[in-house]
Structure formats: structure tokens, C-alpha cells
Protein backbone atom coordinates (compact mmCIF):
# COMPACT_ATOMS: atom_id res chain seq x y z
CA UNK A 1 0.00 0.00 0.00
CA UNK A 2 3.05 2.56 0.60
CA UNK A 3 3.47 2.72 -3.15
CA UNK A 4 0.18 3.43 -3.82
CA UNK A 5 -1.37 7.24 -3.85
CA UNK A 6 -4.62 7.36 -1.47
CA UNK A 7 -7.59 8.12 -2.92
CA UNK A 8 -10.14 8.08 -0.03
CA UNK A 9 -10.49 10.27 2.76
CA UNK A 10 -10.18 7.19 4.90
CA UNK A 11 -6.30 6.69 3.93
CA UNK A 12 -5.04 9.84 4.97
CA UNK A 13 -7.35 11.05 7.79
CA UNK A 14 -5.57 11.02 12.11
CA UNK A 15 -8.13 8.49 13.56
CA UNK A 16 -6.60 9.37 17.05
CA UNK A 17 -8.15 12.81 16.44
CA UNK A 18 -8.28 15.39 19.52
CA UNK A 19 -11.78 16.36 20.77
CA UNK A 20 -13.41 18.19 23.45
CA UNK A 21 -16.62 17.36 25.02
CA UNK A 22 -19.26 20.49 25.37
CA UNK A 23 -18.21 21.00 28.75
CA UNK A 24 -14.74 21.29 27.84
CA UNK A 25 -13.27 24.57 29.31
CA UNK A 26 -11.86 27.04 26.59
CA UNK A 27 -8.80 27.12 28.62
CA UNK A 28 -8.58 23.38 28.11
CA UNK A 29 -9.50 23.55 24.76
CA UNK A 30 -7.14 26.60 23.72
CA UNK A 31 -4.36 24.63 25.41
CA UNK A 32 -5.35 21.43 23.05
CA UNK A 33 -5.56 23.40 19.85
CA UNK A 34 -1.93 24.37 20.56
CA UNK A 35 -0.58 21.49 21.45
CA UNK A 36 -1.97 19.56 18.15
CA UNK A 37 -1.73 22.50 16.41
CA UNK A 38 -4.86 23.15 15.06
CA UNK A 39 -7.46 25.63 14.25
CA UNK A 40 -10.31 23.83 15.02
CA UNK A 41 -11.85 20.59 16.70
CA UNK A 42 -14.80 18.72 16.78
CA UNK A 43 -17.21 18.26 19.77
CA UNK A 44 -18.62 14.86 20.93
CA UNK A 45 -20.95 13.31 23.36
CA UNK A 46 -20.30 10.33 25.57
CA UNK A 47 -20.19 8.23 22.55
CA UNK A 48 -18.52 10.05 20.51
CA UNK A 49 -21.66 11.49 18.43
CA UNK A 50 -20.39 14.59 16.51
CA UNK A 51 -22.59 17.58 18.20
CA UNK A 52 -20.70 20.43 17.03
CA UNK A 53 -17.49 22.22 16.27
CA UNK A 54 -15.41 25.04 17.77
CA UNK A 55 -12.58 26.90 16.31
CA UNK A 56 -9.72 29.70 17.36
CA UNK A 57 -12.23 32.04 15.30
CA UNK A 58 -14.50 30.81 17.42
CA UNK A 59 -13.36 31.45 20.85
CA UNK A 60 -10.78 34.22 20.17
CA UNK A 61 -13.27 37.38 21.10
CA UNK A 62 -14.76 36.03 24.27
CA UNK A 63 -11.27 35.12 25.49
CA UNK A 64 -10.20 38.08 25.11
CA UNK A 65 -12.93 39.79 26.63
CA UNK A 66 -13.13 37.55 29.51
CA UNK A 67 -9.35 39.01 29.72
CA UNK A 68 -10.01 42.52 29.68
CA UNK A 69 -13.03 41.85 32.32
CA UNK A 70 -11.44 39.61 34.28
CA UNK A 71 -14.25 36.39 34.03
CA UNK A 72 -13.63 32.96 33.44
CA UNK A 73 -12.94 32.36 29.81
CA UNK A 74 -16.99 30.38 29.00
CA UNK A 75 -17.55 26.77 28.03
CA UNK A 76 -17.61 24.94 24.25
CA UNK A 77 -21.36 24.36 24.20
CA UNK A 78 -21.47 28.27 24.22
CA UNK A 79 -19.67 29.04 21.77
CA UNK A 80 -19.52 25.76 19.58
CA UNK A 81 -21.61 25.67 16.23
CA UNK A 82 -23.87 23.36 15.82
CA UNK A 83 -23.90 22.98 11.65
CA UNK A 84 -21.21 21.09 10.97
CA UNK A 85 -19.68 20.27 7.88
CA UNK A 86 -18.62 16.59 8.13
CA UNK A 87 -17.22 13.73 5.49
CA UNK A 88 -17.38 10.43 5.56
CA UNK A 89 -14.54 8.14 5.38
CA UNK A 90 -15.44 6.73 1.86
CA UNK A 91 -15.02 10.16 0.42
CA UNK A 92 -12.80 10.96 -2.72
CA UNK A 93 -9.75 12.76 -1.41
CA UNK A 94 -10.51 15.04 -5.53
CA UNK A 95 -14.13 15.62 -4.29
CA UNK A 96 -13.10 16.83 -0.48
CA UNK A 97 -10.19 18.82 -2.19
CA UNK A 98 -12.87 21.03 -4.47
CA UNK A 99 -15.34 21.07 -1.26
CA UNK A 100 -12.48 22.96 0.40
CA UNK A 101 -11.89 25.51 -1.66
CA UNK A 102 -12.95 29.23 -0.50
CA UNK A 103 -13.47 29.71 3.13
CA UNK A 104 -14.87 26.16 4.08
CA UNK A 105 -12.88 24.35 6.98
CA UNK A 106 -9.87 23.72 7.64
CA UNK A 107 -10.65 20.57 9.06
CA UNK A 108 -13.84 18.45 8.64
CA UNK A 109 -14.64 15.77 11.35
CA UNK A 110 -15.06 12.48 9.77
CA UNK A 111 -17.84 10.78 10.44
CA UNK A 112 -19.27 6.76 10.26
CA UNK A 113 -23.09 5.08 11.65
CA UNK A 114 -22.96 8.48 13.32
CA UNK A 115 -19.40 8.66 15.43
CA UNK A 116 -16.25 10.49 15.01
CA UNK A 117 -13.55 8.37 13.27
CA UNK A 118 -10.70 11.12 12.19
CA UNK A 119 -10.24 14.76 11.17
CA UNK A 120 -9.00 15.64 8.01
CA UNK A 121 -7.36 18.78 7.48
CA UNK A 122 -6.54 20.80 4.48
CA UNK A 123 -3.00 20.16 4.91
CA UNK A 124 -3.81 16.01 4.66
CA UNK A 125 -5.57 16.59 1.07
CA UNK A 126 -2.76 18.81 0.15
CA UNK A 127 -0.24 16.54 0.75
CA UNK A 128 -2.70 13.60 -0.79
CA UNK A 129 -2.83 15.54 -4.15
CA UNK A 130 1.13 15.71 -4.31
CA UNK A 131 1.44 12.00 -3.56
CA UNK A 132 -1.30 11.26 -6.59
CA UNK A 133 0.46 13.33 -8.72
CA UNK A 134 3.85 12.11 -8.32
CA UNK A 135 2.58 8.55 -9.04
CA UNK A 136 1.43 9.24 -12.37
């Protein structure tokens, strides 16, 4: 399989995929964004439903106001959104690729029977495209 180019979402997306739960602190979750570096995470119930999804964007005006008032930063479910744009793992890594263009996410929660299996990230499909095109 290493000298084949993927071709399905499911090849290239990070099944072990941070998330937060909607009770998730933005502290907690600004902390996580760092530390996996990146813009954006899904949010899941207790099994792992997809319920929403919460960004920097997202949370970077109420953190800073809860700064300049002196509050506790909030909690996801207040800030999450609820329409999420979600793949699922069978997806054409092409199709994703023209679904990102313009200002859609940077990272779509993949999704099977319901549950969170992986992320994918712009970056992933980037790098997918490269590895099709050197193979032809």
C-alpha cells in the first residue's frame, strides 16, 4: 500500500483525532488546539456522536474579553456551532479537495453510523494531491 497514492479520505485522515466534550473549558481547549496545532476541533458526546465544532475564530473574542473583564474564559457548548460540515470516510480525497476551496474548513470531522472516526485537514488533502500526482 506505501506505493500506492490514497484516494479516499479514509487513507489519509488522524483516527486518534483530539476532541473536546461540550463542557470542555476554553482554557482546556485553547491549550489542546496548541498542542496539536490546530485551528479547530470537533465536539462529541459520551459516545462520541459529533454535536458540534469550535474553532480559534470561534473562541478568540470572548477570550479576550473575559481578559479585559477579568471572568472565566466560557464553556464549548457556548460558543460551539452546531452545523457542521462533516465527510465520511469513503469520500474521494478530488471531491473533499474542491469542497475545500474558499473559506470552508480547515478541518472536517469524519464521520461513520454516526461517530467520530478522524479529522481531516486541508493540509492532509494537500499533501494527498502531491502523492497522486507524483505517481502518475
Amino acid at each position: 500500500m506505501p506505493n500506492k497514492a490514497p484516494t479516499t479520505v479514509r487513507e489519509i485522515m488522524s483516527r486518534d483525532c483530539y476532541r473536546v466534550s461540550a463542557t470542555t473549558s476554553v482554557n482546556t481547549l485553547v491549550e489542546g488546539l496548541a498542542l496539536h496545532r490546530l485551528p479547530g476541533v470537533p465536539v462529541v458526546d459520551q459516545r462520541d456522536h459529533l454535536i458540534g465544532f469550535i474553532s480559534e475564530q470561534d473562541v478568540l473574542g470572548k477570550v479576550l474579553e473575559s481578559a479585559y473583564l477579568n471572568d472565566e474564559p466560557p464553556l464549548v457548548n457556548e460558543l460551539m456551532r452546531h452545523e457542521v460540515l462533516s465527510v465520511t470516510p469513503n469520500k474521494s480525497i478530488t471531491d473533499l479537495a474542491q469542497e475545500m476551496l474558499g473559506t470552508k474548513p480547515k478541518v472536517f470531522p469524519v464521520v461513520e453510523q454516526e461517530r467520530l472516526v478522524g479529522i481531516v485537514t486541508r493540509r492532509d488533502v494537500l499533501m494527498a494531491i502531491l502523492r497522486m500526482r507524483r505517481k502518475h
